[in-house]
Structure formats: structure tokens, C-alpha cells
C-alpha atoms as a PDB file:
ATOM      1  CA  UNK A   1     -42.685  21.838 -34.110  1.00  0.00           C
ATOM      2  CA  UNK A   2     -41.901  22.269 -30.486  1.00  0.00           C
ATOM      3  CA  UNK A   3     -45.214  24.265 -30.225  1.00  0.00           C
ATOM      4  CA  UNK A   4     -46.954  20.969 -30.987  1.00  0.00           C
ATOM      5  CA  UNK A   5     -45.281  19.631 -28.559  1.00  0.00           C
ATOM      6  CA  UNK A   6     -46.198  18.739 -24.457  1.00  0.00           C
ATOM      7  CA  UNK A   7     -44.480  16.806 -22.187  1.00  0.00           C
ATOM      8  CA  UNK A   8     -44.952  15.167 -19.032  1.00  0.00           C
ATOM      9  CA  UNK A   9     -41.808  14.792 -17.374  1.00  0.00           C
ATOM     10  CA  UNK A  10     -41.774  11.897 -14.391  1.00  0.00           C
ATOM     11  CA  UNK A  11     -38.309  11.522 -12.206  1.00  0.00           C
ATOM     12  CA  UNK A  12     -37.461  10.333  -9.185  1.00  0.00           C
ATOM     13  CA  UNK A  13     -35.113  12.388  -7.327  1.00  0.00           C
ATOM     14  CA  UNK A  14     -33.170  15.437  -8.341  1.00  0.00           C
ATOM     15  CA  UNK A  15     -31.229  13.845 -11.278  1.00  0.00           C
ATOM     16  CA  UNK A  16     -28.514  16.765 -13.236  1.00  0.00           C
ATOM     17  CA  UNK A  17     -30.355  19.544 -10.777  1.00  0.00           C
ATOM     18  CA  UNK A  18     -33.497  18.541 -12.822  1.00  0.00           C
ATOM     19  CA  UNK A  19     -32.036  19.459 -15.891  1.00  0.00           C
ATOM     20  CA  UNK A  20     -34.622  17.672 -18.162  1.00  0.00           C
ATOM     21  CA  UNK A  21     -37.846  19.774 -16.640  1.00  0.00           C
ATOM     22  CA  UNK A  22     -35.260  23.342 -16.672  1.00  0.00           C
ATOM     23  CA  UNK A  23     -34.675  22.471 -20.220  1.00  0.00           C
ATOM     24  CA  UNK A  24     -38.539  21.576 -21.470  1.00  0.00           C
ATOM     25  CA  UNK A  25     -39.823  24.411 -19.487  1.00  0.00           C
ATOM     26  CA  UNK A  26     -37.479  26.991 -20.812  1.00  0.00           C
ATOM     27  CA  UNK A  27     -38.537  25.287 -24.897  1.00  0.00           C
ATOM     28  CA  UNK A  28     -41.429  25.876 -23.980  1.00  0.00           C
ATOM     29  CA  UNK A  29     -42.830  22.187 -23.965  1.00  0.00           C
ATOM     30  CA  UNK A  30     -43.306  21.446 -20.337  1.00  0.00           C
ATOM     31  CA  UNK A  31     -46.837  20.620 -19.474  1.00  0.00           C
ATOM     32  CA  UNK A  32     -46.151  19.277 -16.301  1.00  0.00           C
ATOM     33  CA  UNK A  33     -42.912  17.879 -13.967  1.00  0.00           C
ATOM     34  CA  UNK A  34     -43.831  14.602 -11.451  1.00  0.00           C
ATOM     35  CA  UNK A  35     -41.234  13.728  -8.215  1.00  0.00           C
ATOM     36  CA  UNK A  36     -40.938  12.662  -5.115  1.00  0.00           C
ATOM     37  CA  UNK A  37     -39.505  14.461  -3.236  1.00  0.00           C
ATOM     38  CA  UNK A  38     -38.626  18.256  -3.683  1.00  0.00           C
ATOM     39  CA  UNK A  39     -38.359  21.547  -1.540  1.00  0.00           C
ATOM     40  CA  UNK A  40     -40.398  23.324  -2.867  1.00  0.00           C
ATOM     41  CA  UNK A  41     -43.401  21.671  -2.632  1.00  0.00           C
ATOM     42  CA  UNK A  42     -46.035  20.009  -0.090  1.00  0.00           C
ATOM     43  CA  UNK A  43     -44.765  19.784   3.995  1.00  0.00           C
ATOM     44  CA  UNK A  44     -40.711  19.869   2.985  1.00  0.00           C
ATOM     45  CA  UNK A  45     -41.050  23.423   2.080  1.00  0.00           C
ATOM     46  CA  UNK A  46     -41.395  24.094   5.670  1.00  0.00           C
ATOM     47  CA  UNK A  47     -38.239  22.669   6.392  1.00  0.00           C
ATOM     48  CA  UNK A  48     -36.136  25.254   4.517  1.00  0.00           C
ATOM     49  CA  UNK A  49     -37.177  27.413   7.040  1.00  0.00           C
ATOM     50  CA  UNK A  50     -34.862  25.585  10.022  1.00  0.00           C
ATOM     51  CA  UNK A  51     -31.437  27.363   9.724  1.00  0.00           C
ATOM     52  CA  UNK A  52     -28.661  25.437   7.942  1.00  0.00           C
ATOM     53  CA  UNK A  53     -26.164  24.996  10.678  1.00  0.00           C
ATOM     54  CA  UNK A  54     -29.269  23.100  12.596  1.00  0.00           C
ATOM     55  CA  UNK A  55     -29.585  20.562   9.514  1.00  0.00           C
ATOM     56  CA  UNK A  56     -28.447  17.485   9.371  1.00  0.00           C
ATOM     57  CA  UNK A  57     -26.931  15.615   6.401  1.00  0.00           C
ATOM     58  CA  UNK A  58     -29.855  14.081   5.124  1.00  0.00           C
ATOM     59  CA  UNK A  59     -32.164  17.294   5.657  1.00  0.00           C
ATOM     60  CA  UNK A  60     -29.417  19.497   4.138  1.00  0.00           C
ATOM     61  CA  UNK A  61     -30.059  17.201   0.837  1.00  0.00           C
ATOM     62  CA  UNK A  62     -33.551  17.514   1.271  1.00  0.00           C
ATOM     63  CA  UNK A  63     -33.799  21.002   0.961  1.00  0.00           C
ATOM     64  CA  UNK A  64     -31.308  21.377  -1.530  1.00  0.00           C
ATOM     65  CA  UNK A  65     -33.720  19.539  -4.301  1.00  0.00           C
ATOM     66  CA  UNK A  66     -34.901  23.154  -5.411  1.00  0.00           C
ATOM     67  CA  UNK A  67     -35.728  22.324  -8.882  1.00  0.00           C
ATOM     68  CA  UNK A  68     -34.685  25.397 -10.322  1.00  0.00           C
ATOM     69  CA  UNK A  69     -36.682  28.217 -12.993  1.00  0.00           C
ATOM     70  CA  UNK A  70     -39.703  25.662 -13.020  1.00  0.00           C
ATOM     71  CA  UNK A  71     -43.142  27.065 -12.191  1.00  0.00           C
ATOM     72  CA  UNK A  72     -44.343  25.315  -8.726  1.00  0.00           C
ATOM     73  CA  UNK A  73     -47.200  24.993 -10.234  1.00  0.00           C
ATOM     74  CA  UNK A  74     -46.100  23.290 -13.109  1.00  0.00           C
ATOM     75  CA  UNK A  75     -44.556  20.624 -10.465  1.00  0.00           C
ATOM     76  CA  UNK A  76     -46.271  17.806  -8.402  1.00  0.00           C
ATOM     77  CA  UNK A  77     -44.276  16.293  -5.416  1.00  0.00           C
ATOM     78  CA  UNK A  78     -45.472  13.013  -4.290  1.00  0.00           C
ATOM     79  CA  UNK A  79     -44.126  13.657  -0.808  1.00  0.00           C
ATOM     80  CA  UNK A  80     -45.053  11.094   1.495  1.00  0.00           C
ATOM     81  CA  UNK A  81     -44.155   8.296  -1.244  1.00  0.00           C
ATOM     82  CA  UNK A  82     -40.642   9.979  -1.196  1.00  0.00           C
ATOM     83  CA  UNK A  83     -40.423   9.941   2.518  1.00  0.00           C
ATOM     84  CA  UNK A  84     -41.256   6.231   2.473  1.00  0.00           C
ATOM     85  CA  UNK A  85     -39.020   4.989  -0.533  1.00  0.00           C
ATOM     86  CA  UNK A  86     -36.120   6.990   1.274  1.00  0.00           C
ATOM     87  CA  UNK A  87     -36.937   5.179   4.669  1.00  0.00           C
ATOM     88  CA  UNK A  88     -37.185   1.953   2.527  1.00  0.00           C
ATOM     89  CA  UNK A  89     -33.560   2.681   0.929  1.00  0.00           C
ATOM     90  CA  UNK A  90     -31.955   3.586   4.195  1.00  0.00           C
ATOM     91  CA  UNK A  91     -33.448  -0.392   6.009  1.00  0.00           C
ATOM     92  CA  UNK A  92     -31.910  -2.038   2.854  1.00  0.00           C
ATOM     93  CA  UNK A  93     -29.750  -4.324   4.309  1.00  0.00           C
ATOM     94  CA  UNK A  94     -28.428  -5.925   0.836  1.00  0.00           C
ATOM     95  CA  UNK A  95     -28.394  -5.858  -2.740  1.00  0.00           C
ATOM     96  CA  UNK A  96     -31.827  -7.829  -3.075  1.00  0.00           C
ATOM     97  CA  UNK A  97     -33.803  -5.633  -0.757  1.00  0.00           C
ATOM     98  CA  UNK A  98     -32.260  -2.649  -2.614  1.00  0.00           C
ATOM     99  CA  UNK A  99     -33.710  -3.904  -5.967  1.00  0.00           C
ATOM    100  CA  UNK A 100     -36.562  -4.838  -4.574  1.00  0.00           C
ATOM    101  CA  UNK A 101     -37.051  -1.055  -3.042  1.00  0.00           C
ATOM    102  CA  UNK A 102     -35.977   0.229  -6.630  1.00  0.00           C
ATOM    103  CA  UNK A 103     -39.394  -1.954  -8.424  1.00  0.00           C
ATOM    104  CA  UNK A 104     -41.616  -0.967  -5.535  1.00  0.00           C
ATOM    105  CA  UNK A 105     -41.086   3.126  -6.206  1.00  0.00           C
ATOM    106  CA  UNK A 106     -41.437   2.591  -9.820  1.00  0.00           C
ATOM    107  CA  UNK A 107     -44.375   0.946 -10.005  1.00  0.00           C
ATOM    108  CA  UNK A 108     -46.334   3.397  -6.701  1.00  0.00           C
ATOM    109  CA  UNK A 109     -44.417   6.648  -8.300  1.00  0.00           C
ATOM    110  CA  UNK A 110     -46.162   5.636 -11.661  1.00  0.00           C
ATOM    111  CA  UNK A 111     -49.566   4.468 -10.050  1.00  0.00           C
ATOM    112  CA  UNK A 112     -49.561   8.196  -7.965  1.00  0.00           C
ATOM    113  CA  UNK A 113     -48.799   9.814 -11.435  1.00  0.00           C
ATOM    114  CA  UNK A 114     -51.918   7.858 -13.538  1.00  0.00           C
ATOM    115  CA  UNK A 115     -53.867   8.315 -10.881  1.00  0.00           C
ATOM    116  CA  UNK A 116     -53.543  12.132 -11.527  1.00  0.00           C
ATOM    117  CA  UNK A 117     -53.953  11.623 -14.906  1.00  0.00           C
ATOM    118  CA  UNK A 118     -51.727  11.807 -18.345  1.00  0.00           C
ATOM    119  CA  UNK A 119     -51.764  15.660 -19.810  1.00  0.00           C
ATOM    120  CA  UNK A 120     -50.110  17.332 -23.382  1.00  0.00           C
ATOM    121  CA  UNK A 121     -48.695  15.266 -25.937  1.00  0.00           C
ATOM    122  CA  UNK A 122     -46.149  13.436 -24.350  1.00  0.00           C
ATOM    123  CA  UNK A 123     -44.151  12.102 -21.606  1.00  0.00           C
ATOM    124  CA  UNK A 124     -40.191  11.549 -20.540  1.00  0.00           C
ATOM    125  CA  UNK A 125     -39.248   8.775 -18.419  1.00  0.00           C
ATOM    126  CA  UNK A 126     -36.584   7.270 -16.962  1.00  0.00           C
ATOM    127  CA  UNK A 127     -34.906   3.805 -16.531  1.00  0.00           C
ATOM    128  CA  UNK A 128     -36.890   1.186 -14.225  1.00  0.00           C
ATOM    129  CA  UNK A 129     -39.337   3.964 -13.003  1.00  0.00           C
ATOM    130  CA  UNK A 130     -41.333   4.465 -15.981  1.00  0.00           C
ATOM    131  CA  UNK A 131     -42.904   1.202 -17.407  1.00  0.00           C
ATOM    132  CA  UNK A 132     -46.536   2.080 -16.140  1.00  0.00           C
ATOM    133  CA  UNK A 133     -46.455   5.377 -17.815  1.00  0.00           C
ATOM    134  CA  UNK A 134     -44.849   4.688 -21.127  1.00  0.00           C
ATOM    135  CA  UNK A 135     -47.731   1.605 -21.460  1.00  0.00           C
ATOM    136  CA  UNK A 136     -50.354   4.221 -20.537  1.00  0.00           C
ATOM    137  CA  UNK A 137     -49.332   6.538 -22.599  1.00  0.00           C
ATOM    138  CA  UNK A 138     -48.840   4.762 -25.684  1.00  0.00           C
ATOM    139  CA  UNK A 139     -52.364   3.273 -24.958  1.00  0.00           C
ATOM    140  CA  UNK A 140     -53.496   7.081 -25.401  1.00  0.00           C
ATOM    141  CA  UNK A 141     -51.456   7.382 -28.257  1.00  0.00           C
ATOM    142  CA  UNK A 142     -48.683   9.806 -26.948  1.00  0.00           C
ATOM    143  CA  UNK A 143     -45.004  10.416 -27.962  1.00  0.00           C
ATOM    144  CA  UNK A 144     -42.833   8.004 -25.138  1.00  0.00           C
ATOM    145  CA  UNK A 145     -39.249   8.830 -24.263  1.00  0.00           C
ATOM    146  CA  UNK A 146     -37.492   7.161 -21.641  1.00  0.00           C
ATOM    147  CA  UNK A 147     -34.121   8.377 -20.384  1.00  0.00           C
ATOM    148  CA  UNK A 148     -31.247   5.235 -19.753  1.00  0.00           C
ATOM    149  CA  UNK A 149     -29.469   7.022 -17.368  1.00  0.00           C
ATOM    150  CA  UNK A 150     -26.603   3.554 -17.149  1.00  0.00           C
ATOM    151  CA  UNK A 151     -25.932   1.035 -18.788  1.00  0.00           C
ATOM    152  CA  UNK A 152     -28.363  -1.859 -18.817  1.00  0.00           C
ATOM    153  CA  UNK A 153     -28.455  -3.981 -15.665  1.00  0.00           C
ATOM    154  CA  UNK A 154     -28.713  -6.935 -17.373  1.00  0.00           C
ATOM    155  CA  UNK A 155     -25.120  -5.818 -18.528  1.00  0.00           C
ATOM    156  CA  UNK A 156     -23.559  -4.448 -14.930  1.00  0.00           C
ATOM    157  CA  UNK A 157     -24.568  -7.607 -14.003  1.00  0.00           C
ATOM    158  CA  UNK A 158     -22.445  -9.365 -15.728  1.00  0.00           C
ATOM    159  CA  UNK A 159     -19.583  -6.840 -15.744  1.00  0.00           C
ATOM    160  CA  UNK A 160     -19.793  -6.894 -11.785  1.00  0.00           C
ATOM    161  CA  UNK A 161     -19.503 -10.824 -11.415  1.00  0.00           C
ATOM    162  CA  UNK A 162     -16.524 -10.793 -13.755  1.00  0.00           C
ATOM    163  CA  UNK A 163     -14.849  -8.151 -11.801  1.00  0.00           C
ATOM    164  CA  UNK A 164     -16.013 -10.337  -8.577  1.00  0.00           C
ATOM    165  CA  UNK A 165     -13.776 -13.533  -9.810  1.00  0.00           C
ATOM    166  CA  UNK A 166     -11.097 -11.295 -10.610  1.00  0.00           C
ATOM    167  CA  UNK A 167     -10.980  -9.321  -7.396  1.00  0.00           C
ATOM    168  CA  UNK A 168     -12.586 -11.674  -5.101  1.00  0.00           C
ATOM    169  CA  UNK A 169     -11.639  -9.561  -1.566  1.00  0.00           C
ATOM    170  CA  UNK A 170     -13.296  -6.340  -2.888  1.00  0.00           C
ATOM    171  CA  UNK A 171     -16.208  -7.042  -1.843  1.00  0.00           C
ATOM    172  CA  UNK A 172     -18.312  -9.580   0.264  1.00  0.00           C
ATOM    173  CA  UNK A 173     -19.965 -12.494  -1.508  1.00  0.00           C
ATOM    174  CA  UNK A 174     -23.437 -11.355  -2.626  1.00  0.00           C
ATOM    175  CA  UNK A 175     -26.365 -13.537  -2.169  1.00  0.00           C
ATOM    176  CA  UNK A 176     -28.482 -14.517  -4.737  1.00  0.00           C
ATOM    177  CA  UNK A 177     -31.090 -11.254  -5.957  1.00  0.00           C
ATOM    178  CA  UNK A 178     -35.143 -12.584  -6.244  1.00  0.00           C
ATOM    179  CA  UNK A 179     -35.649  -9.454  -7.727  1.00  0.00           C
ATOM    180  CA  UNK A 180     -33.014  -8.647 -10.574  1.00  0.00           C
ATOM    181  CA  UNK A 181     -34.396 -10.764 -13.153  1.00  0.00           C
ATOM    182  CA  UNK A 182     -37.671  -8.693 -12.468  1.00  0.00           C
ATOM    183  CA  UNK A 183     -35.623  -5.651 -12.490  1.00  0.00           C
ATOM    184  CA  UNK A 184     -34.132  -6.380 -16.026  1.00  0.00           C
ATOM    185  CA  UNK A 185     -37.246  -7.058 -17.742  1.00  0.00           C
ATOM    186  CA  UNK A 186     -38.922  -3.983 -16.235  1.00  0.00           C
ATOM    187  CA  UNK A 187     -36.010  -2.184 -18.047  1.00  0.00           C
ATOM    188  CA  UNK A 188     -36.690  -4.395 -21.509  1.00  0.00           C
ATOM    189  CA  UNK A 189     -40.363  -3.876 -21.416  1.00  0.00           C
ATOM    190  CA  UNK A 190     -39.494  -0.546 -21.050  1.00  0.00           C
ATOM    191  CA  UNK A 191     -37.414  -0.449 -24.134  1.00  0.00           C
ATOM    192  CA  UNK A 192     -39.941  -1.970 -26.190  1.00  0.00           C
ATOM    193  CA  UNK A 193     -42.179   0.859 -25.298  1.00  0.00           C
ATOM    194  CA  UNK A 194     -40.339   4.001 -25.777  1.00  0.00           C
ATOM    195  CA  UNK A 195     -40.756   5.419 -29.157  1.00  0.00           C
ATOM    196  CA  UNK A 196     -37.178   7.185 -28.440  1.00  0.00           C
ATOM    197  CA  UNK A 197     -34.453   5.896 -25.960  1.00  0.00           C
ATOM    198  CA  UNK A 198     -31.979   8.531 -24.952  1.00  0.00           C
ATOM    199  CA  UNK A 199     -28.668   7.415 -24.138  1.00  0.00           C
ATOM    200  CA  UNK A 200     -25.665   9.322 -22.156  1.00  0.00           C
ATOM    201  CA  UNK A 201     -22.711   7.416 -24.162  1.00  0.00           C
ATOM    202  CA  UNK A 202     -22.531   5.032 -26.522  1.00  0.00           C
ATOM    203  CA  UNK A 203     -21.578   2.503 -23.845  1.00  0.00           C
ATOM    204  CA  UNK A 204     -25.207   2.807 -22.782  1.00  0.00           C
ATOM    205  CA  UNK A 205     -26.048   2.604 -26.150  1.00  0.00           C
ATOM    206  CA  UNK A 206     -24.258  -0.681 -27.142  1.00  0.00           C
ATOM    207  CA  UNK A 207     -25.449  -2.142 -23.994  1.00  0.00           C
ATOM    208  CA  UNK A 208     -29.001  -1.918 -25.410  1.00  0.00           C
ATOM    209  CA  UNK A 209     -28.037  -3.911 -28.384  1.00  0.00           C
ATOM    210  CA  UNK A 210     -26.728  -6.362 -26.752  1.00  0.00           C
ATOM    211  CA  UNK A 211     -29.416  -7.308 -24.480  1.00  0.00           C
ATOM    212  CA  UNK A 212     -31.806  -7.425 -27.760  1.00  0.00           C
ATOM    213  CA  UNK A 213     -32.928  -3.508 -27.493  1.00  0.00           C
ATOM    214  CA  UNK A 214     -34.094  -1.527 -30.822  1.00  0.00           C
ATOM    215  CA  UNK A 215     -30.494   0.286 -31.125  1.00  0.00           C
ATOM    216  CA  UNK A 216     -32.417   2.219 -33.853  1.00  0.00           C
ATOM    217  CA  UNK A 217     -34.492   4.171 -31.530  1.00  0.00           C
ATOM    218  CA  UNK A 218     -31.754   4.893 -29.437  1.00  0.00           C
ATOM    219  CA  UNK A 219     -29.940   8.105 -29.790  1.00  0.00           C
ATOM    220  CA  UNK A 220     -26.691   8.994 -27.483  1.00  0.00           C
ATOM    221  CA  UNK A 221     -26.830  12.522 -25.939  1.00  0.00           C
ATOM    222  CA  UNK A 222     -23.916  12.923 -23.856  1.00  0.00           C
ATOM    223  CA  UNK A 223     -24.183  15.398 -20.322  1.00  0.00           C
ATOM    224  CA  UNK A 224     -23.232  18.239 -20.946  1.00  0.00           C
ATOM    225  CA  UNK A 225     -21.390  20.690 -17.861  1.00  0.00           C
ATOM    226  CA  UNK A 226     -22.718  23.966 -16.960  1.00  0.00           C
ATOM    227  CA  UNK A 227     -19.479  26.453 -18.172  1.00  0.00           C
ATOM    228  CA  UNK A 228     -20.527  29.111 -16.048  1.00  0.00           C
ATOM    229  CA  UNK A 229     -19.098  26.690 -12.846  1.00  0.00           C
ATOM    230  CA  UNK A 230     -15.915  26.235 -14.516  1.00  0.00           C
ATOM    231  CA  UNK A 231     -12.980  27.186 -12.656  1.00  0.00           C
ATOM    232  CA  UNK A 232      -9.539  28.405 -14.208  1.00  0.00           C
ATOM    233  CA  UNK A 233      -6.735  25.821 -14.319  1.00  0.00           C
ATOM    234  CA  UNK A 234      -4.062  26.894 -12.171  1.00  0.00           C
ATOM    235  CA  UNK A 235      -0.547  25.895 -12.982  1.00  0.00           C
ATOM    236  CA  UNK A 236       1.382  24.257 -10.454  1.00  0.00           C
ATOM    237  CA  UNK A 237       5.119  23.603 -10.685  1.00  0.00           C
ATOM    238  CA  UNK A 238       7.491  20.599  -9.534  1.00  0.00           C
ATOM    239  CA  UNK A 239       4.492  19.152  -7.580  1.00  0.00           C
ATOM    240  CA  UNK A 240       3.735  15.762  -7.784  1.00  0.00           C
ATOM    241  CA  UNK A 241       0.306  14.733  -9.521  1.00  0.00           C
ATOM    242  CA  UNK A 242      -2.237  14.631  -7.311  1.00  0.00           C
ATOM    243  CA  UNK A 243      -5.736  12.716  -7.864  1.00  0.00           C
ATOM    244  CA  UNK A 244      -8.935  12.951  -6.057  1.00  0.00           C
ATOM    245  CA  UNK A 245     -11.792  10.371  -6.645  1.00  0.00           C
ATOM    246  CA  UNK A 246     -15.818  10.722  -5.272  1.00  0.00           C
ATOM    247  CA  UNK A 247     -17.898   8.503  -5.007  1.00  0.00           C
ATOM    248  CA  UNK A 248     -18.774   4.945  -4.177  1.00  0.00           C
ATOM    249  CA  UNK A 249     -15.357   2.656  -3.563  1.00  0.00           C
ATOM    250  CA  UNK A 250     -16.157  -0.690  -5.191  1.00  0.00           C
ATOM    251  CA  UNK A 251     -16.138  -3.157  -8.365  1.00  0.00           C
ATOM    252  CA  UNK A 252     -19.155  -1.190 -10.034  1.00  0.00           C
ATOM    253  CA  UNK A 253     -16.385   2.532  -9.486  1.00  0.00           C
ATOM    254  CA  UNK A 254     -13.261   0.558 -11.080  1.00  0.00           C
ATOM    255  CA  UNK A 255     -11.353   1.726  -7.992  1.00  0.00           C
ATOM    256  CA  UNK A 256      -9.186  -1.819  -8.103  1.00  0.00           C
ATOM    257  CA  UNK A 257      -7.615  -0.275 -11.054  1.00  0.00           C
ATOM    258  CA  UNK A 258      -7.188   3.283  -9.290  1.00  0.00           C
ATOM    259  CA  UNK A 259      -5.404   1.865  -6.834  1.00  0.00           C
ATOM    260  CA  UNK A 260      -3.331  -0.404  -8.721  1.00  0.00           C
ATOM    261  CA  UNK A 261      -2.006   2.655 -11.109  1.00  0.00           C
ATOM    262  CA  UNK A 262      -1.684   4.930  -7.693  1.00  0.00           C
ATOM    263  CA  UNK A 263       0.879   2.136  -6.572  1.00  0.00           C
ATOM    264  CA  UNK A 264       2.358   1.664  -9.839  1.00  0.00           C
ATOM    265  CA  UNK A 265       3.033   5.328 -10.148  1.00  0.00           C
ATOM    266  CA  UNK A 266       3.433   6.210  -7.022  1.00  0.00           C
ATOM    267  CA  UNK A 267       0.701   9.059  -7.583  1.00  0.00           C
ATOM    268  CA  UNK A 268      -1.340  10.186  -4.373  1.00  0.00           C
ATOM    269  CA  UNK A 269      -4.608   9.257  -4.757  1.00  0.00           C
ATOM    270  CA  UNK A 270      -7.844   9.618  -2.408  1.00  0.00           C
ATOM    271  CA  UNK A 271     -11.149   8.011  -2.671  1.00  0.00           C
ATOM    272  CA  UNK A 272     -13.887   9.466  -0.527  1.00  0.00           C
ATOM    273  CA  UNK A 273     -16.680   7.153  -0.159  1.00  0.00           C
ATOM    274  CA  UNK A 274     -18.786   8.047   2.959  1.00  0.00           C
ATOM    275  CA  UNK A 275     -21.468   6.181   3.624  1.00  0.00           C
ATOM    276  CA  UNK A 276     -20.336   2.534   2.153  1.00  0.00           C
ATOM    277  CA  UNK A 277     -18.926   0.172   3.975  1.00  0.00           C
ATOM    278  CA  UNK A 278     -16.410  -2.120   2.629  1.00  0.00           C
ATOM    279  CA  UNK A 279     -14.621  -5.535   3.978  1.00  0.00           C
ATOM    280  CA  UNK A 280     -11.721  -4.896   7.042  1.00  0.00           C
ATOM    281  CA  UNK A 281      -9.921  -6.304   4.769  1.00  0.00           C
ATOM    282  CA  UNK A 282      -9.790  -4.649   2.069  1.00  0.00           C
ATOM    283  CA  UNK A 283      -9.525  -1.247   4.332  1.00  0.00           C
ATOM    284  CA  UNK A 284      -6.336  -2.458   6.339  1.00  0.00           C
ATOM    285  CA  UNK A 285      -4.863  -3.404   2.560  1.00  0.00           C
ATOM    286  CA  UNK A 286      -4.573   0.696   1.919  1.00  0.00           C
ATOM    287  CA  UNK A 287      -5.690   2.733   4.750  1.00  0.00           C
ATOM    288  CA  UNK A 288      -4.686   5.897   3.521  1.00  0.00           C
ATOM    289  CA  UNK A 289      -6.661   5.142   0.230  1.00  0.00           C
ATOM    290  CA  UNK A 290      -9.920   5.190   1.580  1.00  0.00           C
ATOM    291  CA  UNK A 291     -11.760   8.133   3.029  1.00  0.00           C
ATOM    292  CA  UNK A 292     -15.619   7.950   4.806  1.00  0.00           C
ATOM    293  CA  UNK A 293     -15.693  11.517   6.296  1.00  0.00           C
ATOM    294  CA  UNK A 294     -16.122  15.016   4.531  1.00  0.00           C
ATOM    295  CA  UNK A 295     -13.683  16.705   7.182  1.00  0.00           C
ATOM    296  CA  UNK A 296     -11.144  13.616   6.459  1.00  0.00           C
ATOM    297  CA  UNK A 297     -11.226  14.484   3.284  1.00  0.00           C
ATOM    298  CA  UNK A 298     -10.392  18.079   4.170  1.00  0.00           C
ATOM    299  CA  UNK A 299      -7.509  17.387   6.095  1.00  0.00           C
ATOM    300  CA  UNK A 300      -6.156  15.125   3.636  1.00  0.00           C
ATOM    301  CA  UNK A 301      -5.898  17.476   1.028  1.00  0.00           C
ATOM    302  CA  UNK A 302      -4.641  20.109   3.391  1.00  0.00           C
ATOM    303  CA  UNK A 303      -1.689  17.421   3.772  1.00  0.00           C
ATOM    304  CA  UNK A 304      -1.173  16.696  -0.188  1.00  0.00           C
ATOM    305  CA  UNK A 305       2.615  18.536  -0.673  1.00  0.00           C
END
């Protein structure tokens, strides 16, 4: 069966270290991989050559997005669409011009792709960035996947202005989004096309159902680790707990309820969140729970007891 099979994988950005396209490719079933930007491929290759200590943050990233054990030529890299939609994403100035940024690179990344043509028997998308594709392809009669990578945003949505009444000083009042009833039916239509939707939890799952998705086609992988990374457990004795959190610091994290067990517990807890910028408020209500810098966060746990 898998020798019958094809597929086109499309992504944007280097989502699990590309582990869809590692895994197709090493079944055997990869007939091509489509992305925006990668190191590997078109004028960013060239940048690997400047030494790492003379890279900055967002160049370090850059040419980190090595997608692993996958041919080059088996990979297309729509680089100068990448450069822009990154450009676009850093000049977002608020939720709406973020979602707004988020339709514009689905629909050019899937445009770029047809325009190149759908190959083998198949082809993998994932959520909002796929819609053009999956319609095309079904048109042409081949197997659709999509990939829900969250839960629906239809969904966070509502979760988000929930936890907004309940924890008003979290975060600024939002303005109303043009663009995220677009954005939900994007995701919808995309449903509707997808002969298979997989689904990292069956959170993701349920969230489908609920906003009228065919829960039938929907089957819940969850991500797996890579055990060769693990790391040994070391025992530590008669030291307090000690817990570290990374990522973004807001109502879409939970961290109102991190911090509210780390004072209920008296636990030490750090968030790092660099890059995100949160209320004065809300900062001067726990300075020593919030971290923006890598080297804070370095020093911090050089301080834990």
C-alpha cells in the first residue's frame, strides 16, 4: 500500500524539525516537500556560510531550518514569499493585522505551490495554509490530508474572551478582528475538504465537533518525542521544587493559573517569554515571574537554591 502511495507535503515554517517530510521520505512516499523558508535552499543557503557568533537572533533561526535526511531536490523553498510573510509578521502591530498576515501566506504559499503544479497521489496540509491545495487536489481526484496543528480558532476564540472577563488586567483590551471570521471559515472549508484530518489530542479533536467538523474523519495522533534527546533524571534531595515555563506569557499559555499555584505553594516558578510584551501592570504585579532575556533566564536559574 504505501508503494501506491505519493505525497505532496506543503508547510510553512519548520514545524516538529519537519518531521512530516523526514517521516514520508524515509516510507518511502514523499514525492515532493513545499516551504518557505529553509537553509538549504535558494539565496539563504549562502547565509550559513557567515560564522555563528556574527548571527543575529533572527538569522541564527534562519539557518537552523535544515530540514533534515530530505533530498534537496525533493524540496522547493519559496524564498522570497518567506522573506516577505516574515517582514509582514514582524510590522504586525495587533491581533487583526496578525490574522490578516496569517490568510495572506496561505492563500500566495498555495498559489506559488499550484502554480508549480500538483505531483503523486496525494498531498498533506496544514491548518489555515492549505485550502487552495486541498480544493485543487480533490478537483484532480487526489487523497487530501490536512494536519490541525491547535485547536480550532473558532474555539480559542471563545476560550480566550472567557479567560479575558475573568482576568481582565492580563492583557490589553483587543480590538475588534476584520479578519477572524475569514480566518475560521478558511479552517471549516478546509475541514470539509480533507478526506483525513489529523489531530494532536483529542482536545483538537473535540474542538472539530463542536464547530460542526466531520469528527469521523478525524483521527488523533499525538507528538511523539525523539528518545534519543532524553536526558537521565537526576535525583535531587531536600531541594525545593523548582519549575521552569517557555513560551508565550498570556491568557492563550494559562500562565494566570501558574502563577496563582506558584503563590499558593510557594514553588519557584519562571516564565521566559522574550519577545512579548505584556501590560506594566501586570509586570510590576510579579516581577520576578516574568523573564524577556535568554541570559536572564540564565542567571535566574544559576540563583534557584
Amino acid at each position: 500500500m504505501m508503494g501506491q502511495l505519493n505525497m505532496t507535503v506543503a508547510q510553512l515554517g519548520a514545524r516538529g524539525h519537519y518531521a512530516i517530510p523526514r517521516i514520508f521520505h524515509q516510507l518511502g512516499i514523499l514525492e515532493h516537500f513545499y516551504t518557505d523558508l529553509c537553509a538549504v535552499k535558494g539565496w539563504p543557503k549562502y547565509l550559513r556560510l557567515i560564522p555563528p557568533q556574527l548571527q543575529s537572533k533572527s538569522l541564527a533561526r534562519l539557518t537552523g531550518r535544515i530540514p533534515e535526511q530530505i533530498p534537496h531536490n525533493s524540496i522547493t523553498a519559496f524564498s522570497n514569499f518567506g522573506f516577505e510573510y516574515a517582514r509582514r509578521l514582524r510590522k504586525a502591530s495587533s491581533a487583526e493585522k496578525v490574522t490578516q498576515t496569517f490568510l495572506w501566506a496561505g492563500k500566495t504559499f498555495g498559489k506559488l505551490i499550484l502554480q508549480k503544479g500538483l505531483k503523486g497521489s496525494g498531498i498533506y496540509t496544514f491548518n489555515t495554509a492549505g485550502l487552495e491545495l486541498l480544493q485543487a487536489a480533490k478537483r484532480q481526484g487526489l487523497k487530501t490530508i490536512m494536519e490541525q496543528t491547535i485547536a480550532p480558532h473558532e474555539i480559542e476564540h471563545r476560550l480566550l474572551k472567557e479567560e479575558r472577563e475573568l482576568y481582565p488586567e492580563w492583557e490589553e483590551p483587543t480590538q475588534n478582528n476584520r479578519y477572524s471570521q475569514e480566518y475560521i471559515e478558511r479552517e471549516q472549508q478546509e475541514w470539509q475538504q480533507a478526506e483525513l484530518i489529523i489531530c494532536g489530542s483529542e482536545f483538537v479533536r473535540d474542538g472539530i465537533a463542536k464547530c460542526g467538523g466531520a469528527i469521523e474523519r478525524c483521527v488523533v495522533i499525538p507528538y511523539g518525542v525523539n528518545p534519543t534527546l532524553s536526558v537521565l533524571p537526576k535525583k535531587i534531595h531536600h531541594k525545593p521544587l523548582r519549575v521552569l515555563t517557555v513560551g508565550s506569557v498570556g491568557l492563550r499559555k494559562g500562565s494566570p493559573y501558574v502563577l496563582e499555584a506558584a503563590k499558593k505553594t510557594q514553588i519557584k516558578v519562571i516564565s521566559v517569554a522574550w519577545g512579548f510584551n505584556l501590560p506594566a501592570a501586570l509586570e510590576s504585579m510579579h516581577p520576578d515571574f516574568l523573564i524577556h532575556q535568554p541570559q536572564e533566564l540564565l542567571a535566574a536559574i544559576a540563583s534557584l537554591p
